[in-house]
C-alpha atoms as a PDB file:
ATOM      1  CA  UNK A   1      -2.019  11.293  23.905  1.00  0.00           C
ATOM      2  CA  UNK A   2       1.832  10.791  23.805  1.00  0.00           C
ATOM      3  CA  UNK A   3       3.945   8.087  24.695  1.00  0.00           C
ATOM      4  CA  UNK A   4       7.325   8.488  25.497  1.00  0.00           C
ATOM      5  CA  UNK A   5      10.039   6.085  25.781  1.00  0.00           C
ATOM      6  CA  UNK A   6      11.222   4.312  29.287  1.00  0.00           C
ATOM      7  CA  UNK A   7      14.254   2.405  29.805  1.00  0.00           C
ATOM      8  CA  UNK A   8      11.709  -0.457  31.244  1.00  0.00           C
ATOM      9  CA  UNK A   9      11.663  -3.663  28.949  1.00  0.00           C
ATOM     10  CA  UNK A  10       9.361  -3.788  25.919  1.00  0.00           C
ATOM     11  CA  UNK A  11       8.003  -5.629  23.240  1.00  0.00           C
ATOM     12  CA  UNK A  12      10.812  -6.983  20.624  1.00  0.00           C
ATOM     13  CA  UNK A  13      10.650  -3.656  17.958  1.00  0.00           C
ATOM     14  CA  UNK A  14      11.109  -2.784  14.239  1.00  0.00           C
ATOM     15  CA  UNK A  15      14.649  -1.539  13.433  1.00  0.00           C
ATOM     16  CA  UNK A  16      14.080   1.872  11.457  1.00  0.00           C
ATOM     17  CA  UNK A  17      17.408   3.482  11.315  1.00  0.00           C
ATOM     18  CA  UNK A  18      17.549   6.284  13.502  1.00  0.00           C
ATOM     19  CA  UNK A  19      13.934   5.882  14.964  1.00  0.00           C
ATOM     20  CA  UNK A  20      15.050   7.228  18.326  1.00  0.00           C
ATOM     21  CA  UNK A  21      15.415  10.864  16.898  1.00  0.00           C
ATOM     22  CA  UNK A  22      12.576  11.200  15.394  1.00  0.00           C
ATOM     23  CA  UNK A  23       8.816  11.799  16.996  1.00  0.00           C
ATOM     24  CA  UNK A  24       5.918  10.569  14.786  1.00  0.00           C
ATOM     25  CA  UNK A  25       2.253  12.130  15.659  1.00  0.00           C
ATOM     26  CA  UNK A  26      -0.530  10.087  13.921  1.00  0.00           C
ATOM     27  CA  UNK A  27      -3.822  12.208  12.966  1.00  0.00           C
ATOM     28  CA  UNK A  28      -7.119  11.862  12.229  1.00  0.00           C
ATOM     29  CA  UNK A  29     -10.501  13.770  11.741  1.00  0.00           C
ATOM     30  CA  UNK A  30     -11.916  13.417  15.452  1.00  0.00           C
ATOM     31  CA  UNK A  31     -14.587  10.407  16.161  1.00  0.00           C
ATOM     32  CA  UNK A  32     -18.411  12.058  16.450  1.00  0.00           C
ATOM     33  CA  UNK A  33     -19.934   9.295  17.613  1.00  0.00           C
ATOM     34  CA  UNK A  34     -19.369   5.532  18.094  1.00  0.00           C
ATOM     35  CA  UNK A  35     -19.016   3.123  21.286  1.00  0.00           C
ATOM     36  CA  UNK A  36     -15.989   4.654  22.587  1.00  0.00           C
ATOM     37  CA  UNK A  37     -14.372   7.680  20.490  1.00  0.00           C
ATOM     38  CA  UNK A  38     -10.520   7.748  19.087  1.00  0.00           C
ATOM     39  CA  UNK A  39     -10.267   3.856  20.712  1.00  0.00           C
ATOM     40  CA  UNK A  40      -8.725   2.846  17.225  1.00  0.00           C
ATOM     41  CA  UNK A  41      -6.418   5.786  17.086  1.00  0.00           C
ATOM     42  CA  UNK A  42      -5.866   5.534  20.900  1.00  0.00           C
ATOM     43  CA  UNK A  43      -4.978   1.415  20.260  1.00  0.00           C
ATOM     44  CA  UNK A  44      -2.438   2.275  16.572  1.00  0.00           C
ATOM     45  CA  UNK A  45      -0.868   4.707  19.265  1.00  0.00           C
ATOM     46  CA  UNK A  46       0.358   2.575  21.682  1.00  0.00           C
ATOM     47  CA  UNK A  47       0.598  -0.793  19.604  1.00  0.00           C
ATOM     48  CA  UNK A  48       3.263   1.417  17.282  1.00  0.00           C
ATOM     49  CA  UNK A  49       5.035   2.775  20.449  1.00  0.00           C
ATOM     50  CA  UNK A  50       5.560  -0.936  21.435  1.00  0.00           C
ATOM     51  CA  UNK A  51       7.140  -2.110  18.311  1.00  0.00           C
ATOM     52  CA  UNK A  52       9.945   0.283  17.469  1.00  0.00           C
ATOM     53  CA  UNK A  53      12.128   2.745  19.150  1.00  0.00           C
ATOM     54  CA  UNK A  54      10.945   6.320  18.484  1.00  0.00           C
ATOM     55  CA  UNK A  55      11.335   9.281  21.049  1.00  0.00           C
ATOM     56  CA  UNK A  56       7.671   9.671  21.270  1.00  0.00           C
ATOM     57  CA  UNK A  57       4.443   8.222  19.737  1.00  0.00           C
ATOM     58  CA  UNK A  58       1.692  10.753  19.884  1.00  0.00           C
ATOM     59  CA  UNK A  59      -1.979  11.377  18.462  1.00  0.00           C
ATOM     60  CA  UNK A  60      -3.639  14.056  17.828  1.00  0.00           C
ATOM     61  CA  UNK A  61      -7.674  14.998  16.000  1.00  0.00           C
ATOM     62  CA  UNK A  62      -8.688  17.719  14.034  1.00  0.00           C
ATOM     63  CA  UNK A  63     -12.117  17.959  16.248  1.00  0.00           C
ATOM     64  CA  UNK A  64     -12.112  16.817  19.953  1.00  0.00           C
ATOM     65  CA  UNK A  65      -9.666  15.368  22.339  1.00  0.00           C
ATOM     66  CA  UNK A  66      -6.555  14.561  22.342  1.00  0.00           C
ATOM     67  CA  UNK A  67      -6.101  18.207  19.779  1.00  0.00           C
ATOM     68  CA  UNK A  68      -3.082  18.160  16.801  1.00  0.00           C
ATOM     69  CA  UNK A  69      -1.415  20.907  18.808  1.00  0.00           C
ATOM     70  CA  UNK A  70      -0.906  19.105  22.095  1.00  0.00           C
ATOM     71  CA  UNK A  71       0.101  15.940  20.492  1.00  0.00           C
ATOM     72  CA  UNK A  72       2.725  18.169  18.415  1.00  0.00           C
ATOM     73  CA  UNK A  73       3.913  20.511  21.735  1.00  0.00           C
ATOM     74  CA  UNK A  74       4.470  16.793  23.384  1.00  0.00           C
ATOM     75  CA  UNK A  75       6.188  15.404  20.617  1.00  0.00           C
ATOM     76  CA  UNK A  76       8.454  18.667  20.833  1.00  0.00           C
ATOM     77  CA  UNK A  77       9.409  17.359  24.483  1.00  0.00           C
ATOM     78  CA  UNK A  78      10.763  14.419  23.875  1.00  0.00           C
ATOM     79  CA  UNK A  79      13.950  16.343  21.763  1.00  0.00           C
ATOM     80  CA  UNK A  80      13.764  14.774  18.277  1.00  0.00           C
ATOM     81  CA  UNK A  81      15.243  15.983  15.410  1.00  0.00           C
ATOM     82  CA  UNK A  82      12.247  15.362  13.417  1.00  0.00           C
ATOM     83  CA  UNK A  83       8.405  14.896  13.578  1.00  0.00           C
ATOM     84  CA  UNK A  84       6.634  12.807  11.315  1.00  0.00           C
ATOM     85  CA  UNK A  85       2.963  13.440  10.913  1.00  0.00           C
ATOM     86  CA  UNK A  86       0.685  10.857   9.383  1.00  0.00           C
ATOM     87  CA  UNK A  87      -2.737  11.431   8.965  1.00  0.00           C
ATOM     88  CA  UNK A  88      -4.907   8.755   9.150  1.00  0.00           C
ATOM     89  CA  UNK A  89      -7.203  10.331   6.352  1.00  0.00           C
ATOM     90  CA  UNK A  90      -8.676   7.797   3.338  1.00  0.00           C
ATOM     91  CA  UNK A  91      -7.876  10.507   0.799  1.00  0.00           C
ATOM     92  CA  UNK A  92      -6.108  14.054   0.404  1.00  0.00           C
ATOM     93  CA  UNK A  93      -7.976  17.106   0.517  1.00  0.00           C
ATOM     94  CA  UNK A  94      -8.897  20.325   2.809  1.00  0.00           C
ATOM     95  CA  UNK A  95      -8.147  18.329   6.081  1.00  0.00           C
ATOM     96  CA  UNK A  96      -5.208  17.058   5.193  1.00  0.00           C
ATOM     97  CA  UNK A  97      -3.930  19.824   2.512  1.00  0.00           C
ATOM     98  CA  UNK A  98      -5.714  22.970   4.241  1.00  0.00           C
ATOM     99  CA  UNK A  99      -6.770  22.277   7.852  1.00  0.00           C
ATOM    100  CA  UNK A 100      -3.540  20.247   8.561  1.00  0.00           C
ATOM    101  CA  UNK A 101      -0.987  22.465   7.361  1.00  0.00           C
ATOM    102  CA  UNK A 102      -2.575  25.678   8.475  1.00  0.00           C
ATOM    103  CA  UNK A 103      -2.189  24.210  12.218  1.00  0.00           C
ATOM    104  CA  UNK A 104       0.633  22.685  12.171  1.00  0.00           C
ATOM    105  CA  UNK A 105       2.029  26.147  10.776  1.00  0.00           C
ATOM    106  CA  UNK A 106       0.286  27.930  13.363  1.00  0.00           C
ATOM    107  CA  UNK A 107       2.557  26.075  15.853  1.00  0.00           C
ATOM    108  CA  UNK A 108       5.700  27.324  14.865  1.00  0.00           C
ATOM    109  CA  UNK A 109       7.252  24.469  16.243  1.00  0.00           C
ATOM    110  CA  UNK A 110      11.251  24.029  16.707  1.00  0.00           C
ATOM    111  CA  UNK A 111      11.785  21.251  14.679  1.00  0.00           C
ATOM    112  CA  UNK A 112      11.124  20.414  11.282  1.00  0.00           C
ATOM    113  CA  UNK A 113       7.959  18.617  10.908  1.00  0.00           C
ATOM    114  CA  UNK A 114       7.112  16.188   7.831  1.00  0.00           C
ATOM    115  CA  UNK A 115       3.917  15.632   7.075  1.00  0.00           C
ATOM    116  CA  UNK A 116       3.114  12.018   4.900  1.00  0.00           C
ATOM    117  CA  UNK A 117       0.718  11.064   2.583  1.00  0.00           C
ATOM    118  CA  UNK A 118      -3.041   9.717   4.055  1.00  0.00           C
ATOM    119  CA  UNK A 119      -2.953   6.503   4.785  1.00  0.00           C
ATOM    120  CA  UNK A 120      -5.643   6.130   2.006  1.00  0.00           C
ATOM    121  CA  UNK A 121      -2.980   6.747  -0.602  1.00  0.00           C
ATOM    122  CA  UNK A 122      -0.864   3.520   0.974  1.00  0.00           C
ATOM    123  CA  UNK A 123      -0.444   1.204  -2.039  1.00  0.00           C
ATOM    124  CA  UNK A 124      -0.473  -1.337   0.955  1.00  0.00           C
ATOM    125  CA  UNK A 125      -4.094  -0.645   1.801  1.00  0.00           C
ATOM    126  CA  UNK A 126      -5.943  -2.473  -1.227  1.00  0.00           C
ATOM    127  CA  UNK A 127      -4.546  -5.941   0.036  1.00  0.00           C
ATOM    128  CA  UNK A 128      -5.618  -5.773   3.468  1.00  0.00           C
ATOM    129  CA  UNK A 129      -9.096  -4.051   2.132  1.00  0.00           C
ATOM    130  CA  UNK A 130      -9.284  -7.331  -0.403  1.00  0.00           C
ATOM    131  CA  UNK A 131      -8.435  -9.777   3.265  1.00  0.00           C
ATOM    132  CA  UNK A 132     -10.670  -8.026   5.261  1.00  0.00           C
ATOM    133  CA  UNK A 133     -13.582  -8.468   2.657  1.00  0.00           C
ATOM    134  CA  UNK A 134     -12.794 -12.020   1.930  1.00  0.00           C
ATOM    135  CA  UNK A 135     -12.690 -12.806   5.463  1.00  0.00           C
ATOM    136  CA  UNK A 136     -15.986 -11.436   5.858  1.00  0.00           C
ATOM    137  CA  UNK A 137     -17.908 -13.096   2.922  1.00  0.00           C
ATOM    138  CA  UNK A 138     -16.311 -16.315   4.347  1.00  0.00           C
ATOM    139  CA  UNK A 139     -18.234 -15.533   7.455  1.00  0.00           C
ATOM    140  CA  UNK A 140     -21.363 -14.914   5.685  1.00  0.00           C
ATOM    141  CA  UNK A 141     -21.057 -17.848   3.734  1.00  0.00           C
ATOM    142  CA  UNK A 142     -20.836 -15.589   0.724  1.00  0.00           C
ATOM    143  CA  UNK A 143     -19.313 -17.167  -1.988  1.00  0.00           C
ATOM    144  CA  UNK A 144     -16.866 -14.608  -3.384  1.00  0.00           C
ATOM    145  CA  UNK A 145     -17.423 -15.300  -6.998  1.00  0.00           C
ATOM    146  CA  UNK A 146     -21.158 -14.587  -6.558  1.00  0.00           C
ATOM    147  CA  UNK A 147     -20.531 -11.663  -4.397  1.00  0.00           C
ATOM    148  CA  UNK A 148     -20.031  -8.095  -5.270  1.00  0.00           C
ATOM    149  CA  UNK A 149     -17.545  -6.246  -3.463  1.00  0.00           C
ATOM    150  CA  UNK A 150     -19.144  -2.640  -2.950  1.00  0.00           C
ATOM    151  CA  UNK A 151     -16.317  -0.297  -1.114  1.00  0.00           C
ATOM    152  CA  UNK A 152     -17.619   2.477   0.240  1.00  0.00           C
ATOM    153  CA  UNK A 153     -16.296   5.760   1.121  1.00  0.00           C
ATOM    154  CA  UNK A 154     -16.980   8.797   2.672  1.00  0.00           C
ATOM    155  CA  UNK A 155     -17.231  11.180  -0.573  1.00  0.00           C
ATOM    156  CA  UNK A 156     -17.411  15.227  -0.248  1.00  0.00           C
ATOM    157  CA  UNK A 157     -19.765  17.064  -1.703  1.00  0.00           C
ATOM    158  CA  UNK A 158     -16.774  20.448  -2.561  1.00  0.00           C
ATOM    159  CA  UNK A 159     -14.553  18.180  -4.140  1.00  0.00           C
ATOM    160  CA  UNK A 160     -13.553  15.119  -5.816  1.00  0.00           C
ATOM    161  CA  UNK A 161     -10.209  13.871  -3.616  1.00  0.00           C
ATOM    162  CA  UNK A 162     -12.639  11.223  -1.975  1.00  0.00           C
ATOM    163  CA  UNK A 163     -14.163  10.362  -4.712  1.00  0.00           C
ATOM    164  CA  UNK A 164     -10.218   9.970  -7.107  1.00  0.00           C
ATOM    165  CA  UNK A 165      -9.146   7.591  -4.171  1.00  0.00           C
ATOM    166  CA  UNK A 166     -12.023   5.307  -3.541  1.00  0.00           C
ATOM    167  CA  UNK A 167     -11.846   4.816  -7.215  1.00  0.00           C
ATOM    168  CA  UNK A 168      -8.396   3.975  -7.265  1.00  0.00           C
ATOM    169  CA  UNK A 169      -8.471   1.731  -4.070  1.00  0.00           C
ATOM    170  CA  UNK A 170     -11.269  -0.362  -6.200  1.00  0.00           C
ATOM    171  CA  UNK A 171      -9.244  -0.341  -9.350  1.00  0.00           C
ATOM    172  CA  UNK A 172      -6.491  -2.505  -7.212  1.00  0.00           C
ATOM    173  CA  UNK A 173      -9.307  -4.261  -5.772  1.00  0.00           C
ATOM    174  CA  UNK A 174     -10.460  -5.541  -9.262  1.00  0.00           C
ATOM    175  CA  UNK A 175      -6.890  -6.944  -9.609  1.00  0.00           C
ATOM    176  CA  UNK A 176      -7.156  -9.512  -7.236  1.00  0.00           C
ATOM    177  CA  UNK A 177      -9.812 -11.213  -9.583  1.00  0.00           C
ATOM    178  CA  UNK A 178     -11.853 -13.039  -6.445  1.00  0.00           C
ATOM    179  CA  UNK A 179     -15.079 -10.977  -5.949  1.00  0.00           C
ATOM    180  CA  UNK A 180     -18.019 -11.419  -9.027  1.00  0.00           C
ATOM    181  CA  UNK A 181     -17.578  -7.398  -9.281  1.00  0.00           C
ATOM    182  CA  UNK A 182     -16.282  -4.347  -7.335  1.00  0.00           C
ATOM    183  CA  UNK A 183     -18.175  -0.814  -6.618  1.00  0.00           C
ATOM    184  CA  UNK A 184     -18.077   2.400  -5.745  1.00  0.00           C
ATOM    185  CA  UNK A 185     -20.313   3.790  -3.355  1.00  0.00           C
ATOM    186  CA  UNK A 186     -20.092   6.911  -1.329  1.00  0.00           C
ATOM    187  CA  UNK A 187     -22.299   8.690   2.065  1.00  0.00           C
ATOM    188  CA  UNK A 188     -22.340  12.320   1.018  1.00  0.00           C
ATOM    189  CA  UNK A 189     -22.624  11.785  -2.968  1.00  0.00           C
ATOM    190  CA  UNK A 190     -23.772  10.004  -6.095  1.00  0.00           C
ATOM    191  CA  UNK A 191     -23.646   6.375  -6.250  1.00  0.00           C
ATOM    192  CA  UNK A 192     -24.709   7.189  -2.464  1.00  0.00           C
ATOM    193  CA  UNK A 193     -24.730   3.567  -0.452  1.00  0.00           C
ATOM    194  CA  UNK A 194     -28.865   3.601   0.083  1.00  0.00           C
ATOM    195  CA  UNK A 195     -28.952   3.495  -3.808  1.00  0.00           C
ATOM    196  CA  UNK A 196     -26.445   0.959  -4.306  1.00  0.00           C
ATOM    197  CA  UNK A 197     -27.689  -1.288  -1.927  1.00  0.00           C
ATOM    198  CA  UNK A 198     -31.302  -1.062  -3.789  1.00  0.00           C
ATOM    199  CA  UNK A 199     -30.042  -1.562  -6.746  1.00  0.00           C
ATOM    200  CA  UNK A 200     -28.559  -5.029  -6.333  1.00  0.00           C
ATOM    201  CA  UNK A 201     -30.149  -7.649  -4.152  1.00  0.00           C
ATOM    202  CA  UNK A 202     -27.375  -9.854  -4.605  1.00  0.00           C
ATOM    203  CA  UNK A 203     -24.769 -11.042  -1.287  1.00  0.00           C
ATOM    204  CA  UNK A 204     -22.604  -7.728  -1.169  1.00  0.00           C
ATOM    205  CA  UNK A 205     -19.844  -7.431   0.996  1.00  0.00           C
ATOM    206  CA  UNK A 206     -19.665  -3.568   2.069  1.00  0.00           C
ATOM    207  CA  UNK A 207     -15.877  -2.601   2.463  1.00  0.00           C
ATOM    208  CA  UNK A 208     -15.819   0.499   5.145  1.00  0.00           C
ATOM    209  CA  UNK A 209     -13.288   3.126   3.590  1.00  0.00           C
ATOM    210  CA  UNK A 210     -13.136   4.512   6.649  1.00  0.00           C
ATOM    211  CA  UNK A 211     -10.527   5.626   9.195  1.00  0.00           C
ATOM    212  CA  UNK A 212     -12.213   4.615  12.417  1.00  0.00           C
ATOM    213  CA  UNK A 213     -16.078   4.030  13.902  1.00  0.00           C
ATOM    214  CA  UNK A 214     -17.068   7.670  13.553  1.00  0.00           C
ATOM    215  CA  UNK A 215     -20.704   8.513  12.436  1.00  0.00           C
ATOM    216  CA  UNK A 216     -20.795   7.046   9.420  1.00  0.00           C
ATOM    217  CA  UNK A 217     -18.859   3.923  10.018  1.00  0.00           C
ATOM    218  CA  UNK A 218     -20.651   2.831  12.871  1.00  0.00           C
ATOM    219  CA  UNK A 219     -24.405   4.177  12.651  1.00  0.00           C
ATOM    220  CA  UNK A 220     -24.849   5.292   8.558  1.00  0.00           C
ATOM    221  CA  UNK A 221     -23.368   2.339   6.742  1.00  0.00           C
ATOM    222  CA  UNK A 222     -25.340  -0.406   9.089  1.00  0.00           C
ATOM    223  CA  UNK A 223     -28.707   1.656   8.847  1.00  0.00           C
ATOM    224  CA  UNK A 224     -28.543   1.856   4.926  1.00  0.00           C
ATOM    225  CA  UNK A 225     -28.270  -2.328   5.196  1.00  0.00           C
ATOM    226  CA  UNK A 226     -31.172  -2.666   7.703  1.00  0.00           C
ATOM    227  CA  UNK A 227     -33.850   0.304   5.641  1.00  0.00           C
ATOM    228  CA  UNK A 228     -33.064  -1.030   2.056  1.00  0.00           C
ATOM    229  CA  UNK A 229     -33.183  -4.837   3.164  1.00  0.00           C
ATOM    230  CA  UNK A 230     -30.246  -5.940   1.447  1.00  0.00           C
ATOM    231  CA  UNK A 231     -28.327  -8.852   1.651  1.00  0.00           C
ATOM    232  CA  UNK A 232     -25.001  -7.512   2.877  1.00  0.00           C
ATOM    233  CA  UNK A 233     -22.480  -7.700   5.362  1.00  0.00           C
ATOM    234  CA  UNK A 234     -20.227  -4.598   6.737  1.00  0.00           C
ATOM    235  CA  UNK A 235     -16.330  -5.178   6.765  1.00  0.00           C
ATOM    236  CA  UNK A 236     -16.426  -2.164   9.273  1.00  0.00           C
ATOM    237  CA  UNK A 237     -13.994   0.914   8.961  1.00  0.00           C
ATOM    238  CA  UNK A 238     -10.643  -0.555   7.717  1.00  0.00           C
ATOM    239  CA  UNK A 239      -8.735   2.072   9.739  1.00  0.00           C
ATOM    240  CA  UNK A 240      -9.872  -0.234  12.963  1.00  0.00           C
ATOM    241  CA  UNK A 241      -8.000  -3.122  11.685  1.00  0.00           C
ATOM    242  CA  UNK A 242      -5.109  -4.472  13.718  1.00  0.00           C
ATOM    243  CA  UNK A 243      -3.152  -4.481  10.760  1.00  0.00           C
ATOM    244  CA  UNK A 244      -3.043  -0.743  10.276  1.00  0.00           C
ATOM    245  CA  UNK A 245      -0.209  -0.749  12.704  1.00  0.00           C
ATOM    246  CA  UNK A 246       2.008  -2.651  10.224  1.00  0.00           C
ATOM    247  CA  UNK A 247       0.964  -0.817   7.411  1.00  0.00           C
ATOM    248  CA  UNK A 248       2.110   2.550   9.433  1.00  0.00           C
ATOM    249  CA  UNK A 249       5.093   0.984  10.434  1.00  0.00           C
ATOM    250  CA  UNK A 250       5.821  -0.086   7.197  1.00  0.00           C
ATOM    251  CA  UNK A 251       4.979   3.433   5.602  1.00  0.00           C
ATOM    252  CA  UNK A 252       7.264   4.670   8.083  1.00  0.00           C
ATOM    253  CA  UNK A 253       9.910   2.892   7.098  1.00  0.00           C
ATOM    254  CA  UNK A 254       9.580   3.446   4.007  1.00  0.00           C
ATOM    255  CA  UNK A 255      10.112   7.594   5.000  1.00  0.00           C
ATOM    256  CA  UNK A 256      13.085   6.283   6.817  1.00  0.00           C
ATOM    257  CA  UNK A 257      15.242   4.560   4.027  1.00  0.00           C
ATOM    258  CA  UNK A 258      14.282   7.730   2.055  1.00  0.00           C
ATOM    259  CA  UNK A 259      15.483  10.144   4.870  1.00  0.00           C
ATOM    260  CA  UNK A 260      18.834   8.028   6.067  1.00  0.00           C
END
C-alpha cells in the first residue's frame, strides 16, 4: 500500500522540517491469521499520511501482501530524497537486522534508504504499554495495586533480542510504581505464558508485546487464559493501539531534527 500526496484538502498535519522530500515505508512481519490481516498496519498507514506532509506513506510485510519491495519501488515514485523505513518489530534481530537489510539491499534502490530502530526499542512505548494496562484493569475492576502486570512477548527460541527487550520494556514498567508486580512472559520460550498464568491465580493484566493481531496476539495469548483458568484480562497487541501513530510520528521527528 502507498499513499501519495494530492493537492485536495487534508487533515491539519505535523510540521517535520522537510517532510515533503522524504518517503517513509512502515514494516512489519506479515499477519498469519486474525479477523482481518495487516488492518493495523493498513490503519498507522493512512492515519500517518493524514497528519504530516511526506511524499509518500507506504507499507510493506516481510510475509504476504502488500511485500517490502513494492512498498519501497512506490515510495521510489513519488521522487524523495530519502526513504525512511520503520519496522514495526517489538525487538531487533534476524527480521529486522538480517531479513530487512538483505531486501532492502536486494533492491538497489536510487535513493538512500534509512532504516530506524523497531518500534519496540521506542523509549515512548513503556508509557502507553503502562495506559493501556491501567485502562484495562480499570475495566476489569482490577485494582492495580493487587494486580500483577504480566507483559508478554513473543520470545525466539535462536536468540535472545526478544527476550533483552521485553525485559527492558518491564524494567520501565516497574517505574511507574502502580501495578502490585510486573512479569515477563514469553510464547516460544521459558517463563512461557501457559506457565505463568498457572502459577499465579491472582487478577493479572496480560500486556500484548505485540505488533498487530497475528497468531499469537489474537488466538495464543486468549487460549492460554481460557485452558489454565486464570483470572486475567488481555490488553491486546499494543502495536493496534491508536496511539502508535503518534509514537511513529514522534520517532520520526525525532530522525528529522537529527537529519535537518
Amino acid at each position: 500500500m502507498c499513499i501519495t500526496r494530492s493537492h485536495s484538502r487534508r487533515a491539519p498535519a505535523i510540521d517535520l522540517g522537510f517532510a515533503d522530500k522524504i518517503a517513509v515505508v512502515l514494516v512489519t512481519h506479515g499477519d498469519r491469521a486474525g479477523p482481518v490481516r495487516n488492518k493495523a498496519l493498513l490503519s498507522h498507514t493512512n492515519a500517518i499520511y493524514q497528519r504530516a506532509q511526506f511524499c509518500c506513506v507506504a507499507c510493506g510485510v516481510l510475509k504476504g501482501e502488500p511485500l517490502i519491495e513494492e512498498a519501497l519501488q512506490k515510495a521510489v515514485q513519488a521522487g524523495p530524497a530519502l526513504i525512511l523505513v520503520y519496522p514495526l518489530f517489538m525487538s531487533s534481530g534476524y527480521f529486522v537486522e538480517t531479513v530487512l537489510a538483505r531486501r532492502i539491499a536486494k533492491g538497489d534502490l536510487p535513493v538512500p534508504v534509512r532504516v530506524l530502530p523497531p518500534i519496540g526499542l521506542s523509549a515512548r512505548l513503556p508509557e502507553l504499554l503502562w495506559k493501556r494496562s491501567l485502562e484495562v484493569a480499570c475495566l476489569a475492576e482490577f485494582s492495580p495495586e493487587n494486580t500483577r502486570l504480566l507483559l508478554t512477548g513473543h520470545g525466539s527460541k535462536i536468540g535472545q533480542r526478544s527476550a533483552q527487550a521485553t525485559a527492558q520494556v518491564a524494567r520501565q514498567l516497574v517505574t511507574f510504581n502502580v501495578f502490585n508486580k510486573v512479569q515477563t512472559a514469553f510464547l516460544e520460550e521459558p517463563p512461557l505464558l501457559h506457565n505463568q498464568l498457572a502459577a499465579d491465580r491472582g487478577p493479572t493484566v496480560i500486556a500484548g508485546l505485540f505488533a498487530s493481531d497475528g497468531l499469537h496476539a489474537y488466538d495464543d495469548v486468549p487460549a492460554a487464559i481460557e485452558e489454565t483458568g486464570a483470572n486475567a484480562v488481555y490488553t491486546g497487541a499494543i502495536g493496534t493501539h491508536p496511539e502508535i501513530v503518534d509514537l511513529v510520528l514522534a520517532e520520526l521527528s525525532d530522525e528529522g531534527v537529527r537529519l535537518s
